[in-house]
Protein backbone atom coordinates (compact mmCIF):
# COMPACT_ATOMS: atom_id res chain seq x y z
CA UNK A 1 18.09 -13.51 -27.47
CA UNK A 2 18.40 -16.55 -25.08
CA UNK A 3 16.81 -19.22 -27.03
CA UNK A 4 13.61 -21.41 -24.88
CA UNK A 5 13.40 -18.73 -22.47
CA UNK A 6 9.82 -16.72 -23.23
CA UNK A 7 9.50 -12.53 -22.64
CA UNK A 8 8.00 -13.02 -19.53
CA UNK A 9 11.13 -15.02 -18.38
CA UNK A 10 13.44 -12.87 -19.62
CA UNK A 11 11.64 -10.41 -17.75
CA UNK A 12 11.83 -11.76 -14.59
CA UNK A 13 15.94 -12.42 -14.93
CA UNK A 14 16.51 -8.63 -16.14
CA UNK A 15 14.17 -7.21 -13.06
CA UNK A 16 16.38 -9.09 -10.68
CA UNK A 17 19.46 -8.35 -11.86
CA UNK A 18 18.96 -5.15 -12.02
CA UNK A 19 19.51 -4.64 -8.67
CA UNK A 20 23.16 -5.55 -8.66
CA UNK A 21 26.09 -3.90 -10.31
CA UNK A 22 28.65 -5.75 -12.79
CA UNK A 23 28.24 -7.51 -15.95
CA UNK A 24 26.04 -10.62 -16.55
CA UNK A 25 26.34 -13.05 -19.40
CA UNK A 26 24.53 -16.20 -20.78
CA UNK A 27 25.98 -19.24 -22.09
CA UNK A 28 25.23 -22.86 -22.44
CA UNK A 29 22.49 -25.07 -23.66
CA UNK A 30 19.84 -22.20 -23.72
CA UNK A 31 22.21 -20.29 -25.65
CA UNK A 32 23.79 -22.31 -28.02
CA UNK A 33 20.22 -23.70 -29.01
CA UNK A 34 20.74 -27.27 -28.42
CA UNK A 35 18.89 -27.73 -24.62
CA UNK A 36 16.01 -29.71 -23.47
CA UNK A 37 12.94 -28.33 -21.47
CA UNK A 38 14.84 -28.84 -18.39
CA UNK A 39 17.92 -27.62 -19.29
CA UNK A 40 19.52 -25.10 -17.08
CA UNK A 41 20.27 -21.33 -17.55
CA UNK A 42 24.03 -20.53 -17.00
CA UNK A 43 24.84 -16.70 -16.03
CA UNK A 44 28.52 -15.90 -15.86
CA UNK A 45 28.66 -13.26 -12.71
CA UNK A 46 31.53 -10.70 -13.80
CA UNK A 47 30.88 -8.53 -10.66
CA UNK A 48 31.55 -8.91 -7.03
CA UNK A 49 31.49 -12.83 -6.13
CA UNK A 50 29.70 -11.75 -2.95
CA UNK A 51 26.41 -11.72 -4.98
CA UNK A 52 26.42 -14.69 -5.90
CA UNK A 53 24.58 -16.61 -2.62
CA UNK A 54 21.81 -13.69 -3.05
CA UNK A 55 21.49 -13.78 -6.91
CA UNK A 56 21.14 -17.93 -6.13
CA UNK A 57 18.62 -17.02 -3.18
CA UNK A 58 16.46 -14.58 -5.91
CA UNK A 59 16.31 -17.06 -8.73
CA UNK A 60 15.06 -19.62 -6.54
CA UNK A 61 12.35 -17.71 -5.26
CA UNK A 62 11.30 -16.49 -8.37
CA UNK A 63 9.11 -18.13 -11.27
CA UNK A 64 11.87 -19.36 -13.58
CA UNK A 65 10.43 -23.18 -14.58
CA UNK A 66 14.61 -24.24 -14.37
CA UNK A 67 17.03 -23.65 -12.67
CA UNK A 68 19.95 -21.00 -12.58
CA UNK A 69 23.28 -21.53 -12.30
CA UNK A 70 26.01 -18.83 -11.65
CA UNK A 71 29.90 -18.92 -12.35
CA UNK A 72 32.28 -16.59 -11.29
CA UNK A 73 34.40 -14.82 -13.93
CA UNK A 74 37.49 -14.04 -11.60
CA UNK A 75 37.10 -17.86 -10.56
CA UNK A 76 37.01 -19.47 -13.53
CA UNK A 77 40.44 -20.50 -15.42
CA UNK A 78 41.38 -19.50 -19.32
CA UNK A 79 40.58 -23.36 -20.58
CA UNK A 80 36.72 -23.08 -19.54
CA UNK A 81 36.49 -19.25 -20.59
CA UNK A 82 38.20 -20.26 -23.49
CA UNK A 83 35.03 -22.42 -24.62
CA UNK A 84 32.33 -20.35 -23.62
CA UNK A 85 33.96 -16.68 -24.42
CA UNK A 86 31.97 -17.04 -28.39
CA UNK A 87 28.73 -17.88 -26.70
CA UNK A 88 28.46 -15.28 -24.02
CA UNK A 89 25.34 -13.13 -23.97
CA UNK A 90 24.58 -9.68 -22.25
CA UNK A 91 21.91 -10.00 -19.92
């Protein structure tokens, strides 16, 4: 489980991803544990990068008290991947 994000939350992220094909990931703060109230949400996007300007549009429409940030996987080079790959989860 993402760690500081409640059910309802989680909720909300699974219900709009839903929508979209590929694989999505979390990582960061929220997953490793160590993030503040206003830390961010990180989702790694391993589907079409198209989505991306949507998936941004959704989040910040919806509820979420933080924000969401997206990365994506075909963009992102083997040094960063490389630090997040043991942190990364399903969504």
């Amino acid at each position: 489980m993402i760690k500081g994000i409640t059910e309802k939350e989680y909720s909300i992220i699974k219900d709009i991803l839903k929508n979209y094909s590929g694989e999505f990931f979390a990582y960061g703060s929220r997953v490793k544990g160590d993030f503040s109230e206003l830390s961010d949400l990180d989702i790694l996007v391993k589907a079409d990068k198209k989505i991306i300007p949507e998936l941004k549009e959704k989040f910040d429409k919806s509820y979420l008290p933080y924000i969401v940030n997206f990365t994506d996987y075909n963009s992102i080079d083997d040094k960063f991947f490389n630090l997040i790959k043991n942190d990364l989860i399903k969504i």
